[in-house]
N, C-alpha and C. Protein backbone atom coordinates (compact mmCIF):
# COMPACT_ATOMS: atom_id res chain seq x y z
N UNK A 1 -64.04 202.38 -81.38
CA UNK A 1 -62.60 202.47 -81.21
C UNK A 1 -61.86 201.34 -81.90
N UNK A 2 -62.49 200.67 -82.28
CA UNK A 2 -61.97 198.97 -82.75
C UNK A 2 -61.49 199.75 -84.42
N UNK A 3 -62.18 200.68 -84.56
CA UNK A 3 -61.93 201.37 -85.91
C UNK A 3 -60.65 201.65 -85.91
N UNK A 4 -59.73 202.61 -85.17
CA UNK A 4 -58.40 202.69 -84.80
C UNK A 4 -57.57 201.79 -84.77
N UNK A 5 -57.69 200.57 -84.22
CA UNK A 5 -56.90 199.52 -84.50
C UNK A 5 -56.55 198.98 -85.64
N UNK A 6 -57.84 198.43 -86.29
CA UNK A 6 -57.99 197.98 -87.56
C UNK A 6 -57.56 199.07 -88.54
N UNK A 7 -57.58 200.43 -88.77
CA UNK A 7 -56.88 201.54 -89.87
C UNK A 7 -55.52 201.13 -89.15
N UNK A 8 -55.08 201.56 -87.44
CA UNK A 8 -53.36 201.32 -87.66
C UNK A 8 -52.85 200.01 -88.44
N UNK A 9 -53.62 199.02 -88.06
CA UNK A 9 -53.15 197.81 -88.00
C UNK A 9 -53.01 197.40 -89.81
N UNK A 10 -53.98 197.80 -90.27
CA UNK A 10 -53.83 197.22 -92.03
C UNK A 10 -53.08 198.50 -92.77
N UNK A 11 -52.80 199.74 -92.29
CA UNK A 11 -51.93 200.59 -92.43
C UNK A 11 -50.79 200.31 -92.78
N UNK A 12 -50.14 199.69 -91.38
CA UNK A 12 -48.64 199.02 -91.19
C UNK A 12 -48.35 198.30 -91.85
N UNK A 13 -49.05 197.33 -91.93
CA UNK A 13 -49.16 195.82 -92.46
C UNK A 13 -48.71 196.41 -93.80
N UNK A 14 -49.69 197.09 -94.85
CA UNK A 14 -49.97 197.73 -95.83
C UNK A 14 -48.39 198.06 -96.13
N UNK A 15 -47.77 198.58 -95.27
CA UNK A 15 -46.58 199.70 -95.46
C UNK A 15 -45.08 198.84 -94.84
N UNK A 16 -45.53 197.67 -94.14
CA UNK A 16 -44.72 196.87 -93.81
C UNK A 16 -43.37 196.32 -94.75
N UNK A 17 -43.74 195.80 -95.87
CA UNK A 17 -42.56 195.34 -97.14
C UNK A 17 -41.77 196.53 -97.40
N UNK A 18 -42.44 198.16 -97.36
CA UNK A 18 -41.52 198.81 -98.08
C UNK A 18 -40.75 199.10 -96.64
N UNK A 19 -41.19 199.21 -95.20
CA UNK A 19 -40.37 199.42 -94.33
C UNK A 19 -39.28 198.20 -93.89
N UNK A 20 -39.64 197.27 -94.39
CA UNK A 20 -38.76 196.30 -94.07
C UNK A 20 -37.69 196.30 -95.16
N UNK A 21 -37.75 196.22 -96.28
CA UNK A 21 -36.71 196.69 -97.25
C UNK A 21 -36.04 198.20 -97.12
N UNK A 22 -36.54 199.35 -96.82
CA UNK A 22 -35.92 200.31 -96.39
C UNK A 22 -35.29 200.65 -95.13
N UNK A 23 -35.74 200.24 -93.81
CA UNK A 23 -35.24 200.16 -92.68
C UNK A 23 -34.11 198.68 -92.31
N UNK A 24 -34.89 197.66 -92.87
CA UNK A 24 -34.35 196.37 -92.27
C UNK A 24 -35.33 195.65 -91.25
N UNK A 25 -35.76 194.30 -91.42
CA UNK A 25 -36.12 193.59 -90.68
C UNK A 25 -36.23 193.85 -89.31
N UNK A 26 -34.63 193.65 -88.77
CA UNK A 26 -34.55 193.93 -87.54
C UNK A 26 -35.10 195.48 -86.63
N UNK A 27 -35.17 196.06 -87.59
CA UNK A 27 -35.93 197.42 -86.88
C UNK A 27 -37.17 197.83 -87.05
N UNK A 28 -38.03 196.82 -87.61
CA UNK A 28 -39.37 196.73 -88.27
C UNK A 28 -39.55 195.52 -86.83
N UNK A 29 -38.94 194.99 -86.71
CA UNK A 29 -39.38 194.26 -85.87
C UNK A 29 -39.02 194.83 -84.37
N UNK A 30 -38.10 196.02 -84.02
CA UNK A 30 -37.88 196.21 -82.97
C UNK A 30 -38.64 197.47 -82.31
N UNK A 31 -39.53 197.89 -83.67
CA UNK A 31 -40.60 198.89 -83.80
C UNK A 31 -41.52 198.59 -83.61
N UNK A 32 -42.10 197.01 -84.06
CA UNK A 32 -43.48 196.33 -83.40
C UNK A 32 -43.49 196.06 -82.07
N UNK A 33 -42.51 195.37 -81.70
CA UNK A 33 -42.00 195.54 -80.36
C UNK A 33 -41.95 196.20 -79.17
N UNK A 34 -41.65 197.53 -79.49
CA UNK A 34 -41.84 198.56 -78.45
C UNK A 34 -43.06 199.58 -78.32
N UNK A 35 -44.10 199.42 -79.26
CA UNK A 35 -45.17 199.64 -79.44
C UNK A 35 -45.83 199.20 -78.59
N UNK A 36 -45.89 197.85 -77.68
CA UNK A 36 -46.64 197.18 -76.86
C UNK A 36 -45.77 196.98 -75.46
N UNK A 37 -44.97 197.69 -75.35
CA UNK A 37 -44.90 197.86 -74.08
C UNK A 37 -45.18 199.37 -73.53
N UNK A 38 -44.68 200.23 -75.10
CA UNK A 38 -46.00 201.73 -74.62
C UNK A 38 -47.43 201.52 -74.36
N UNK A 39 -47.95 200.66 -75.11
CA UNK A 39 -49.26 200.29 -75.06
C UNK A 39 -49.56 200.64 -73.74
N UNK A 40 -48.93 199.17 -73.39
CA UNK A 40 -49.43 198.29 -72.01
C UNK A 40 -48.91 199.69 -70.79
N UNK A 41 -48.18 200.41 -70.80
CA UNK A 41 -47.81 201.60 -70.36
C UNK A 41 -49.11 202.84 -69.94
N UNK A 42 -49.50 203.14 -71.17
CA UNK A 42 -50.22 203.78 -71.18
C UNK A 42 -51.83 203.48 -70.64
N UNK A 43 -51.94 202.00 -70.89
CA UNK A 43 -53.35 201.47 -70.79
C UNK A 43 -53.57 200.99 -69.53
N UNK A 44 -52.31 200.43 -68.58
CA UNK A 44 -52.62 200.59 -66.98
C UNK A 44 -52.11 201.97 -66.52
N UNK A 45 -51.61 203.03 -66.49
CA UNK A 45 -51.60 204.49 -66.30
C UNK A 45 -52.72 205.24 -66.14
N UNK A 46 -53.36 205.10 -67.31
CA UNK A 46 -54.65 206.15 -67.38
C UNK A 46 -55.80 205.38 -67.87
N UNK A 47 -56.63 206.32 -67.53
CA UNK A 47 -57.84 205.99 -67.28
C UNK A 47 -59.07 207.28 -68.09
N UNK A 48 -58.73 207.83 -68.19
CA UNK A 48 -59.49 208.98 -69.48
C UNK A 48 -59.82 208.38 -70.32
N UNK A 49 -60.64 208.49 -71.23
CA UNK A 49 -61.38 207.97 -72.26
C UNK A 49 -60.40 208.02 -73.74
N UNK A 50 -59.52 209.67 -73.74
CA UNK A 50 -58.78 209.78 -74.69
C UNK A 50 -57.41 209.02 -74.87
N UNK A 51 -57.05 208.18 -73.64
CA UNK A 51 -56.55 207.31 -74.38
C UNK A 51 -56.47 206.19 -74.75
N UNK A 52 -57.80 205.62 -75.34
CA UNK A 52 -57.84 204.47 -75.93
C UNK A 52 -57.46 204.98 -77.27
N UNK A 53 -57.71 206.05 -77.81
CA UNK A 53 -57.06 205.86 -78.96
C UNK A 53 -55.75 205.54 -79.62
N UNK A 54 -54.75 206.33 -78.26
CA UNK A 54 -53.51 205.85 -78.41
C UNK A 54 -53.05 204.87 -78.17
N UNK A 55 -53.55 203.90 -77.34
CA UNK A 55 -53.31 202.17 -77.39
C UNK A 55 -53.65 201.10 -78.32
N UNK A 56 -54.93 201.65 -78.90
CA UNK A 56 -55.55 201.26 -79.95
C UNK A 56 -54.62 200.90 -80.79
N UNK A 57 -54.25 202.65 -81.07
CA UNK A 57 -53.58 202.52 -82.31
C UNK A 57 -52.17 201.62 -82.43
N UNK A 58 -51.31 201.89 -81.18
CA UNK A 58 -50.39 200.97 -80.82
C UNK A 58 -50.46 199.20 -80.62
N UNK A 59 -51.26 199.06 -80.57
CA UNK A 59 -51.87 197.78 -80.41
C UNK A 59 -52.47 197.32 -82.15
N UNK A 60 -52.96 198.21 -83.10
CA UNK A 60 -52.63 197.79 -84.32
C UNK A 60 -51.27 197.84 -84.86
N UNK A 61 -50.63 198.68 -84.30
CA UNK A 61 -49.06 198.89 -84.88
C UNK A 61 -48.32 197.42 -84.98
N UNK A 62 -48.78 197.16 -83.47
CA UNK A 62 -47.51 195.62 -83.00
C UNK A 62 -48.38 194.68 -83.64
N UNK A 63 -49.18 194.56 -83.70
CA UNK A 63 -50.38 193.51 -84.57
C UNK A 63 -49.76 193.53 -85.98
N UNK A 64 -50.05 194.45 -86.77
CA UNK A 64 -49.81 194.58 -87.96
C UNK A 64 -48.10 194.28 -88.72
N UNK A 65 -47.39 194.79 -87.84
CA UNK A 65 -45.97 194.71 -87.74
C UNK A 65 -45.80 193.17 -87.84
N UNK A 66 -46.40 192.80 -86.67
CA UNK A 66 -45.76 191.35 -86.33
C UNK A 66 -46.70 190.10 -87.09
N UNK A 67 -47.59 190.79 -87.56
CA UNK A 67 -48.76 189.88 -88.44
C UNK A 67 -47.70 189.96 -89.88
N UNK A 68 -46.88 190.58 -90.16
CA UNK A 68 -45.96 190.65 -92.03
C UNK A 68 -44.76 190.65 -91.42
N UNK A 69 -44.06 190.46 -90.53
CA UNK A 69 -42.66 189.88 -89.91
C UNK A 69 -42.54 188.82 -89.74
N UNK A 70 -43.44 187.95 -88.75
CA UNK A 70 -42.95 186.72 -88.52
C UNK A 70 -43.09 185.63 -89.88
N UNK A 71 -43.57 185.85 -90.80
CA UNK A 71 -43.51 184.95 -92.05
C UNK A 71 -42.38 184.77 -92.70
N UNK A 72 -42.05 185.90 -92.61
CA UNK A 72 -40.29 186.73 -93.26
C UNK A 72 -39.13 186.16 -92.09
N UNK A 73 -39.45 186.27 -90.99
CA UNK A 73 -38.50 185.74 -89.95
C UNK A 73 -38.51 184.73 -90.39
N UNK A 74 -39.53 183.58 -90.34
CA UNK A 74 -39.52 181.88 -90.67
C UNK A 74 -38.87 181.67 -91.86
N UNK A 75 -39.41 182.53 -92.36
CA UNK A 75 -38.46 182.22 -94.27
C UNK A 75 -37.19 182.34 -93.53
N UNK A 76 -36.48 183.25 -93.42
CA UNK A 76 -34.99 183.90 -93.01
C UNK A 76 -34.54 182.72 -92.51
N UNK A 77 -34.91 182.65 -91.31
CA UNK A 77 -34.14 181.48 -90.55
C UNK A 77 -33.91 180.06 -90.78
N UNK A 78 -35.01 179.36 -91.85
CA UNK A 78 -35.29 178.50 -92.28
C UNK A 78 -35.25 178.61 -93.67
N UNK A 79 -34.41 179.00 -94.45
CA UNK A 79 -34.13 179.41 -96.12
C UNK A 79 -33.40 177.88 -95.96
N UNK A 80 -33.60 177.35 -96.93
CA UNK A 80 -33.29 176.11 -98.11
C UNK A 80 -32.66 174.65 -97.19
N UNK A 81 -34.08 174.69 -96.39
CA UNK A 81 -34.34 173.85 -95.17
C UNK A 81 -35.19 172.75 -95.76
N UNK A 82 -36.03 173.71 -96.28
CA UNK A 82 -37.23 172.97 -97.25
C UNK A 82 -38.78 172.59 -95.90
N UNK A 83 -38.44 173.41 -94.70
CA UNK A 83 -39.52 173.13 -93.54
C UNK A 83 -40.09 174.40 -93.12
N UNK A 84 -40.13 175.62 -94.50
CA UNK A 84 -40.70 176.48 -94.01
C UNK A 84 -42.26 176.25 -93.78
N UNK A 85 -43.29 175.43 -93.75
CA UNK A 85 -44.61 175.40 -93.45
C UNK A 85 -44.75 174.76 -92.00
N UNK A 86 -43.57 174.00 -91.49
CA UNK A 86 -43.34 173.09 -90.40
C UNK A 86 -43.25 174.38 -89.53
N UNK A 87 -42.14 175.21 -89.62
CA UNK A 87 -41.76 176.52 -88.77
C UNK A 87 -42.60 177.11 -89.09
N UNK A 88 -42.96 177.29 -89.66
CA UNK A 88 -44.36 179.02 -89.68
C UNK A 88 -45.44 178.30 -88.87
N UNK A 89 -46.02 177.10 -88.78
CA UNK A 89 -46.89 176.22 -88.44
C UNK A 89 -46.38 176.47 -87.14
N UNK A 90 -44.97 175.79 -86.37
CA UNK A 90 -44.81 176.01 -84.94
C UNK A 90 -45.33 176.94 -84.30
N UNK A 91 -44.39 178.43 -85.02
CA UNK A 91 -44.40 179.52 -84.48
C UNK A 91 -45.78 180.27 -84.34
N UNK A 92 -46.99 179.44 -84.80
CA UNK A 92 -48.43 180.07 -85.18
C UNK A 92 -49.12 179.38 -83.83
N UNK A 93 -48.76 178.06 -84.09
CA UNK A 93 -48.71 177.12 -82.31
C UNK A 93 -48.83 177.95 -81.18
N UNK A 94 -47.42 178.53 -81.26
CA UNK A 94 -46.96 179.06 -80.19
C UNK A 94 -47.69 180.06 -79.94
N UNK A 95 -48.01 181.09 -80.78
CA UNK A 95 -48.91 182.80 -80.78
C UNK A 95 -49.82 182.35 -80.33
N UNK A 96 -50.60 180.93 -80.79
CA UNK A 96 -51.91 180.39 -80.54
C UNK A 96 -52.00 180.33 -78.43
N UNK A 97 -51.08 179.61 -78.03
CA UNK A 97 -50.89 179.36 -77.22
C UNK A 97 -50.45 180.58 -76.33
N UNK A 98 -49.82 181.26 -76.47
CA UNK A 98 -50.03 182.83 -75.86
C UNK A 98 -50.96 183.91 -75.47
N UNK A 99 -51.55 183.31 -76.81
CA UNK A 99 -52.77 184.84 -76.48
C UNK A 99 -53.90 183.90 -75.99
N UNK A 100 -53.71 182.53 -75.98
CA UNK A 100 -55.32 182.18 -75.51
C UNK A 100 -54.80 182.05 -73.92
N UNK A 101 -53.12 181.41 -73.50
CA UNK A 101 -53.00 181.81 -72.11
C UNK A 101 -52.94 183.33 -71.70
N UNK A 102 -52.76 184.02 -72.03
CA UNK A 102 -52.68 185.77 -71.88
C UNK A 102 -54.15 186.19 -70.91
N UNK A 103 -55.45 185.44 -71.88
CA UNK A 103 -56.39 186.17 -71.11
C UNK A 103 -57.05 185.53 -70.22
N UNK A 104 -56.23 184.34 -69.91
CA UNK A 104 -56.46 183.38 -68.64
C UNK A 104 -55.57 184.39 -67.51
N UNK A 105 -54.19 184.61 -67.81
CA UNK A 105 -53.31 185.30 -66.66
C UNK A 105 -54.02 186.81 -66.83
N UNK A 106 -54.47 187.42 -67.81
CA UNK A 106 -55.33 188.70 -67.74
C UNK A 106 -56.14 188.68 -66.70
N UNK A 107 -57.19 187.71 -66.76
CA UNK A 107 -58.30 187.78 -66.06
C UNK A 107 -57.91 187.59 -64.43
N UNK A 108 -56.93 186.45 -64.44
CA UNK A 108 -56.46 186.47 -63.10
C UNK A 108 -55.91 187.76 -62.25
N UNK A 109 -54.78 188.38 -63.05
CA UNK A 109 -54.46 189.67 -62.80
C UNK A 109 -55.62 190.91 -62.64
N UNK A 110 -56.69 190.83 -63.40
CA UNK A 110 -57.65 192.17 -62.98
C UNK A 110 -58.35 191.56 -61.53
N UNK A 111 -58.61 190.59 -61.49
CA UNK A 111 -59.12 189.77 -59.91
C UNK A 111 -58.64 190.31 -58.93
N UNK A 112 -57.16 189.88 -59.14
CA UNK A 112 -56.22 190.46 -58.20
C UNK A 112 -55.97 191.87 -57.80
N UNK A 113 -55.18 192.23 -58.85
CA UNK A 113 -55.11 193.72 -58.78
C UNK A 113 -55.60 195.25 -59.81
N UNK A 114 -56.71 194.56 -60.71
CA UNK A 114 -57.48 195.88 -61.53
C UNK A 114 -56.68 195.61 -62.77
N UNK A 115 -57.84 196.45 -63.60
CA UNK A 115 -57.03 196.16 -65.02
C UNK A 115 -55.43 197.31 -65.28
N UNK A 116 -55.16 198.29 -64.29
CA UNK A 116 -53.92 198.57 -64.75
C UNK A 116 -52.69 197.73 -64.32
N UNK A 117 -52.81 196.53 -63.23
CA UNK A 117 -51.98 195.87 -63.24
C UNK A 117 -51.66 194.85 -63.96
N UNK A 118 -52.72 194.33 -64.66
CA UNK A 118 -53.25 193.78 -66.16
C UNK A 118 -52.64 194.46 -67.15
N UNK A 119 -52.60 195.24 -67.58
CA UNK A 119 -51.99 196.28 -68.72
C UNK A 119 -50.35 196.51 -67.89
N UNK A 120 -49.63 196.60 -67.15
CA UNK A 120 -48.30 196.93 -66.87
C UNK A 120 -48.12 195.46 -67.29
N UNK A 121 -48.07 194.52 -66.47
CA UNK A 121 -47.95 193.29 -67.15
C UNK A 121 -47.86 192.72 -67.71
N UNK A 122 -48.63 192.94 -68.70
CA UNK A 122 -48.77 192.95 -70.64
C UNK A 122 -47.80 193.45 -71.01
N UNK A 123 -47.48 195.00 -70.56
CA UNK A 123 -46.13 195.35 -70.93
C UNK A 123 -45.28 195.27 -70.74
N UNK A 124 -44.92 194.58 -69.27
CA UNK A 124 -43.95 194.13 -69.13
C UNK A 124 -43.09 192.56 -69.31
N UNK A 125 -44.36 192.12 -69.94
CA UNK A 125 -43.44 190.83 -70.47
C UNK A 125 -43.34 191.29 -72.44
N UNK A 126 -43.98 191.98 -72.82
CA UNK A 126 -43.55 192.81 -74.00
C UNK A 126 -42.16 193.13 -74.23
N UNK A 127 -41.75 193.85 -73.20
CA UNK A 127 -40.25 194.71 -73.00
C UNK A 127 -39.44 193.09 -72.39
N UNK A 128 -39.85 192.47 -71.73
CA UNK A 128 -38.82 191.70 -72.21
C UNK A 128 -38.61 190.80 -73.90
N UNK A 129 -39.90 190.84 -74.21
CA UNK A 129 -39.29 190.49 -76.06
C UNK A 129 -38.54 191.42 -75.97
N UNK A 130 -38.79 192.77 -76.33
CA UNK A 130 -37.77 193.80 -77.19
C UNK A 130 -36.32 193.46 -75.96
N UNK A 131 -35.83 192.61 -74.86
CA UNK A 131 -34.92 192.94 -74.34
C UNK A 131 -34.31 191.20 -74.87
N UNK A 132 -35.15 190.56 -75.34
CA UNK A 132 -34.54 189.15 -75.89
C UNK A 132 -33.72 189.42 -77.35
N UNK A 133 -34.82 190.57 -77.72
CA UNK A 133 -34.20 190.77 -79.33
C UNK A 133 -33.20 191.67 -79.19
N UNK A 134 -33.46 192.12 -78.40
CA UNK A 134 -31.62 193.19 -78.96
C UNK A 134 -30.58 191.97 -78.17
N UNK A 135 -30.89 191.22 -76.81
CA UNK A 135 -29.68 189.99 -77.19
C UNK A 135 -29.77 188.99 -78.17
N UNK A 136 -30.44 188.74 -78.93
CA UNK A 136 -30.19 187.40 -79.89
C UNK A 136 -30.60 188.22 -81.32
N UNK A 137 -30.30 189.46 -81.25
CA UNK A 137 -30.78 189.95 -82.52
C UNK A 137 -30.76 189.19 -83.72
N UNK A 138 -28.64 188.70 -83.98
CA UNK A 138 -28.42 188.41 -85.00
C UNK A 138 -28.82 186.68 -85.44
N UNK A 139 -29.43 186.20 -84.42
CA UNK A 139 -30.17 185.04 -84.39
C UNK A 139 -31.18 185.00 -85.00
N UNK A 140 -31.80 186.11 -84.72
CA UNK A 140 -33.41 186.02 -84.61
C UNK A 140 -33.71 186.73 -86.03
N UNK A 141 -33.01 187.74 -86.16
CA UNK A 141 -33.16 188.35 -87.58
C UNK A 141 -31.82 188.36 -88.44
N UNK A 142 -31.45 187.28 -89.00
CA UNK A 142 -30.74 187.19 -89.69
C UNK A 142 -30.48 187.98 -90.75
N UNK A 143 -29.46 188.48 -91.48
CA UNK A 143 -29.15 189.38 -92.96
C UNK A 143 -29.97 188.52 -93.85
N UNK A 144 -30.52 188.84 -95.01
CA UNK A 144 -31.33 188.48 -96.00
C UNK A 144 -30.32 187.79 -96.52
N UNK A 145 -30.22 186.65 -97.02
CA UNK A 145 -29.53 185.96 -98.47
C UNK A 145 -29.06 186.47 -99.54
N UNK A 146 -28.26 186.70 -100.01
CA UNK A 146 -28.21 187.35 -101.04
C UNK A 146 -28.26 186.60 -102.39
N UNK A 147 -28.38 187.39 -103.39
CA UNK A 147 -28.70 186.52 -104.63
C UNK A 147 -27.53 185.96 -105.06
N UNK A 148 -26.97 184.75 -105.78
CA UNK A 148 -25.97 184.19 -106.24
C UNK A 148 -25.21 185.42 -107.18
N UNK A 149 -26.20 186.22 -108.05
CA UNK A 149 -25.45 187.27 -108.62
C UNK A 149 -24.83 188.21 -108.20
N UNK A 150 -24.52 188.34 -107.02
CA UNK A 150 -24.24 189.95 -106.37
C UNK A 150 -22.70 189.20 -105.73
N UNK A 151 -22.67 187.80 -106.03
CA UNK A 151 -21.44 187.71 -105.54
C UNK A 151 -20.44 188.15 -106.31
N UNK A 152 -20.61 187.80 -108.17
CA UNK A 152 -19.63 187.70 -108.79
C UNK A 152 -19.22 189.74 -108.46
N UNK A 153 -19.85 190.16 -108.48
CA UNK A 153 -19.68 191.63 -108.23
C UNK A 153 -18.89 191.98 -107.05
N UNK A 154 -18.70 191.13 -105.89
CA UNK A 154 -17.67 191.81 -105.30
C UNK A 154 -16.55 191.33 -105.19
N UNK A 155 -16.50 190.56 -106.12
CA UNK A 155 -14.84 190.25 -106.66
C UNK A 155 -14.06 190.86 -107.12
């Protein structure tokens, strides 16, 4: 099943630049986003065998998504700062520090109450990203820069 992940996940990734130039950042990112709180939805819900594939695959989606976004976010927010390796470096900190606490509070949570309260959980601090980003959208995903040339044009 690890096969599913890895095809969604280098899929996206794969297909990521042209969706981010055709859709926009902000909805490339609000698409990785909500991917993992279906996940986490689906993966404490049921219990059938058939759907690991669909978490799988969702779980490469937000992987892949957010593995070719957040580089582009750090650039964005940090354009002609001259500390984009400082910020990409933080923000890698931080992921670091998430997922290695995640399966400390994972493990605690299946103790407690089984792995679907483990998986709602997951998703529910998921859905609050996607509920941080639609408030700080224009923070968080800034409009692209535009080139010095495109100004004289709308004069």
């Amino acid at each position: 099943m690890a096969i599913t992940r890895a095809s969604a996940m280098i899929g996206v990734a794969a297909a990521a630049p042209f969706l981010i130039r055709r859709f926009g950042l902000l909805a490339v990112l609000f698409v990785a986003l909500r991917a993992l709180p279906l996940r986490g939805l689906l993966a404490g819900s049921f219990t059938g065998f058939w759907v690991v594939l669909p978490v799988q695959a969702l779980d490469g989606i937000g992987a892949g998504l957010i593995g070719i976004v957040t580089p582009v976010l750090v650039e964005r927010l940090l354009a002609g700062t001259g500390r984009f390796n400082v910020g990409l470096a933080a923000v890698m900190t931080v992921q670091g520090i998430g997922a290695s606490l995640s399966n400390v509070v994972a493990g605690a949570l299946v103790t407690r109450g089984g792995h679907g309260l483990s998986h709602h959980v997951g998703g529910a601090v998921a859905l609050v990203a996607v509920g941080l980003l639609l408030v700080f959208r224009h923070r968080i995903a800034p409009p692209a820069p535009r080139p010095a040339a495109w100004g004289a044009l709308d004069t």
